[in-house]
Protein backbone atom coordinates (compact mmCIF):
# COMPACT_ATOMS: atom_id res chain seq x y z
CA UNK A 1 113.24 34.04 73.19
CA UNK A 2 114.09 35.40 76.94
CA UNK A 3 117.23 36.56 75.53
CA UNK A 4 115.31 38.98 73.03
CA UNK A 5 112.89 39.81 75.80
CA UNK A 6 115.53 40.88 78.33
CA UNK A 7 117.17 43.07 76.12
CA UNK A 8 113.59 44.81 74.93
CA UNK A 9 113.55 45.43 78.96
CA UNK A 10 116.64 46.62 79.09
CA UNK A 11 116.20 49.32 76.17
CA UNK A 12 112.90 50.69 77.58
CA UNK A 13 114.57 51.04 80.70
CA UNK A 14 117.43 52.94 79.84
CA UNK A 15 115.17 54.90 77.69
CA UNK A 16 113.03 55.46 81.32
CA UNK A 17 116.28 56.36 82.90
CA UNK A 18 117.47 59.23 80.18
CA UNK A 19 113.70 60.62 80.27
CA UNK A 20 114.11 60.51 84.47
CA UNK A 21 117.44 62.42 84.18
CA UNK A 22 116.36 64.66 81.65
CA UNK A 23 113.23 65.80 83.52
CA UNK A 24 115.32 66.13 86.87
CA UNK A 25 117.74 68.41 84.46
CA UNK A 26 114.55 70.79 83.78
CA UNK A 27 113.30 71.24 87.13
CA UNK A 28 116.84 71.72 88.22
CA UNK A 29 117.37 74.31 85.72
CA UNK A 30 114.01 76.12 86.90
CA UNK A 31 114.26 76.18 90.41
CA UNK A 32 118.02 78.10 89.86
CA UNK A 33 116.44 80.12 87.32
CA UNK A 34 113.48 80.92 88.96
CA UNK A 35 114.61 83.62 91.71
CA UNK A 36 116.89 85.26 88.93
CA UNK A 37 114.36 85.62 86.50
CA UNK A 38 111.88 86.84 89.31
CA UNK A 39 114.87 89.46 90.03
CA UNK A 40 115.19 90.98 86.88
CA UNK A 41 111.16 90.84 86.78
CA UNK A 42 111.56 92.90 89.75
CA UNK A 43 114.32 95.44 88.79
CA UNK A 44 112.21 96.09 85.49
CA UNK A 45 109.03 96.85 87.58
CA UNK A 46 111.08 99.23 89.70
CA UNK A 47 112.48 100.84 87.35
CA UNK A 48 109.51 101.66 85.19
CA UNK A 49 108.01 102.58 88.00
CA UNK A 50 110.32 105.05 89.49
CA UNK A 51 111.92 106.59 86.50
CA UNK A 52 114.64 109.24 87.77
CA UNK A 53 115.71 107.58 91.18
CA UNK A 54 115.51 103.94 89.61
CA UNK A 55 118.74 103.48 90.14
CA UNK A 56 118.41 103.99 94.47
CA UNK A 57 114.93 101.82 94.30
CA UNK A 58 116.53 98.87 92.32
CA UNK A 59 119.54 98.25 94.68
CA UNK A 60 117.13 98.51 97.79
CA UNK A 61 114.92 96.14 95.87
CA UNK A 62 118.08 93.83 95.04
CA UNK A 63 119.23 93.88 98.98
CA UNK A 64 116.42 93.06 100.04
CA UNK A 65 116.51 90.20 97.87
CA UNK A 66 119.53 88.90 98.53
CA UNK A 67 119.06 89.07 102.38
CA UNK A 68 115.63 86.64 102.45
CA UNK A 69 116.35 83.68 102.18
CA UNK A 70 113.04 82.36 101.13
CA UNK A 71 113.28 84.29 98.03
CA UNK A 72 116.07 81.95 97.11
């Protein structure tokens, strides 16, 4: 009987492990794809917004970017 109980243990805990690692995975994957979503976010604003010198406006906007580092 504590054999069958230790290995129930055992199963939910690997199953606790996989959900851990898999939820680590996510926020992983949103934190690097966080700024570079909120970049193209940005470059699309910019460039609806300024129409014929979009192109000047969206590398300022991407410099600027780039050089803070709490946007990253």
């Amino acid at each position: 009987m504590s054999r069958k109980q230790s290995r129930l243990t055992h199963s939910s805990g690997v199953a606790n492990h996989s959900i851990r690692c898999l939820l680590i995975l996510v926020v992983v994957v949103l934190v690097v794809a966080a700024p570079v979503l909120f970049l193209v976010f940005l470059v699309l604003v910019v460039v609806a917004a300024a129409g014929s010198s979009a192109c000047r406006y969206a590398r300022a906007a991407i410099v600027i970017l780039v050089l803070t580092p709490g946007s990253w």
